[in-house]
Protein backbone atom coordinates (compact mmCIF):
# COMPACT_ATOMS: atom_id res chain seq x y z
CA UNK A 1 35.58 137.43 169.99
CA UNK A 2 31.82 136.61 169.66
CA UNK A 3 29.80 135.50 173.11
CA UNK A 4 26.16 134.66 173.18
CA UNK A 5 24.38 135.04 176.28
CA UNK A 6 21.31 133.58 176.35
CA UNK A 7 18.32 134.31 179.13
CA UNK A 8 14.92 132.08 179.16
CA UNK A 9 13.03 134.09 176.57
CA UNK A 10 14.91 135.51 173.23
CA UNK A 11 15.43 138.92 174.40
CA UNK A 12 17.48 141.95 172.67
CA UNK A 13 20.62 140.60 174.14
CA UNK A 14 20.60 136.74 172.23
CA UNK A 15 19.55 138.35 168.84
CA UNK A 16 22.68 140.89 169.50
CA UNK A 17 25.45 138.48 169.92
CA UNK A 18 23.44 136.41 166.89
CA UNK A 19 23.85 139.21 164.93
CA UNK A 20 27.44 139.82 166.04
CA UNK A 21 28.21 136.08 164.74
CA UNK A 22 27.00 136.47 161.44
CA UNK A 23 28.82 140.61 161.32
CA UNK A 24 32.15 138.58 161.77
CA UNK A 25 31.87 135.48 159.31
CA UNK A 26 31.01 137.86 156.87
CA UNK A 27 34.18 139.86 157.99
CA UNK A 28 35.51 136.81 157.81
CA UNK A 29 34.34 136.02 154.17
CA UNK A 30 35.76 139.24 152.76
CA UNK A 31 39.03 139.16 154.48
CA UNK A 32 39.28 135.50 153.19
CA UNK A 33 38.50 136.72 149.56
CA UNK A 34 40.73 139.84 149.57
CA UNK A 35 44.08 137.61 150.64
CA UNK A 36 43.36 135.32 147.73
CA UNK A 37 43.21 138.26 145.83
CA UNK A 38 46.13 139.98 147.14
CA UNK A 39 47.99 135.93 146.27
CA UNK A 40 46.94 135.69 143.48
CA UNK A 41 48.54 138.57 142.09
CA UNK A 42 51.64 138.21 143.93
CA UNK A 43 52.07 134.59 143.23
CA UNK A 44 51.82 134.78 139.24
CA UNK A 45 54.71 135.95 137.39
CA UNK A 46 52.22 136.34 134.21
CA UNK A 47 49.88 139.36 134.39
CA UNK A 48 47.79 138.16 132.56
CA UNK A 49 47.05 134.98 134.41
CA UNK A 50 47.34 136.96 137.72
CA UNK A 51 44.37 139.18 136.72
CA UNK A 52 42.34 136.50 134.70
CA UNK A 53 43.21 134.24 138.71
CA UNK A 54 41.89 137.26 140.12
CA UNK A 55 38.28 138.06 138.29
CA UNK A 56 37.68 134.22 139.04
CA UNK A 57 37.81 135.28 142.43
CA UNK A 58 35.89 138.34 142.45
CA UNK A 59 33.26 136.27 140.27
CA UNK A 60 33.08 133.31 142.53
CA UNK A 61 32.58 136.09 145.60
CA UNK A 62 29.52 137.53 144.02
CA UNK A 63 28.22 134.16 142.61
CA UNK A 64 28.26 135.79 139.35
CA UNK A 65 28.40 134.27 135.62
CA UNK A 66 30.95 136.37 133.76
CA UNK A 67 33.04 139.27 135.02
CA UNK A 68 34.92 141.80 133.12
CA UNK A 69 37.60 144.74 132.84
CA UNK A 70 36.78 147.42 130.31
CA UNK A 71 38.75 150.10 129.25
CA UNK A 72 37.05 153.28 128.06
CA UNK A 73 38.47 155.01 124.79
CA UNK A 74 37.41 158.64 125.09
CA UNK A 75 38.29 159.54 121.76
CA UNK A 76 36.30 156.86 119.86
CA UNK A 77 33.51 156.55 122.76
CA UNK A 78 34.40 153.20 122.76
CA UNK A 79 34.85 150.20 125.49
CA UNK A 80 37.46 147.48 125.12
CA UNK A 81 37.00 144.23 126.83
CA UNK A 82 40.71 144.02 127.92
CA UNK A 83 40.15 140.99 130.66
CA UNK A 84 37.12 138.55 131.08
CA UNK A 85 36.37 135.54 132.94
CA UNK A 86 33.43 133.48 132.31
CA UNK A 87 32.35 130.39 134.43
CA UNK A 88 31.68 127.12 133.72
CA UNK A 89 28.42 125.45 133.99
């Protein structure tokens, strides 16, 4: 629940519940972004598609161009781009 109380001047107890606002749409945000994640991969039968549904989500979170899964071959000291995602201008 978020309350405001306001008094005539902007004291400690207005920039509180201002702050408390903004705390819970971020909770918000993330809880929103991890049940489209969580759908995503429940809802496709394909992994691939579920995980290529899922970086779009991640990417689109953090407003970022491209996104990636690597796996790491010890042996060869090598990374293989297994899954990437790259948005579209």
């Amino acid at each position: 629940m978020v309350r405001a109380i306001f008094r005539s001047k902007r004291g400690k107890r207005y920039e509180k519940a201002n702050r408390s606002k903004k705390e819970t749409e971020k909770q918000l945000h993330i809880s929103d972004t991890l049940l489209q994640c969580a759908t995503a991969l429940s809802i496709n039968q394909d992994k691939d598609q579920a995980i290529s549904r899922l970086l779009q989500i991640i990417m689109e979170y953090f407003k970022a161009d491209r996104i990636g899964i690597f796996l790491y071959d010890p042996v060869r000291k090598f990374y293989l781009n297994k899954y990437g995602y790259a948005g579209t201008n």
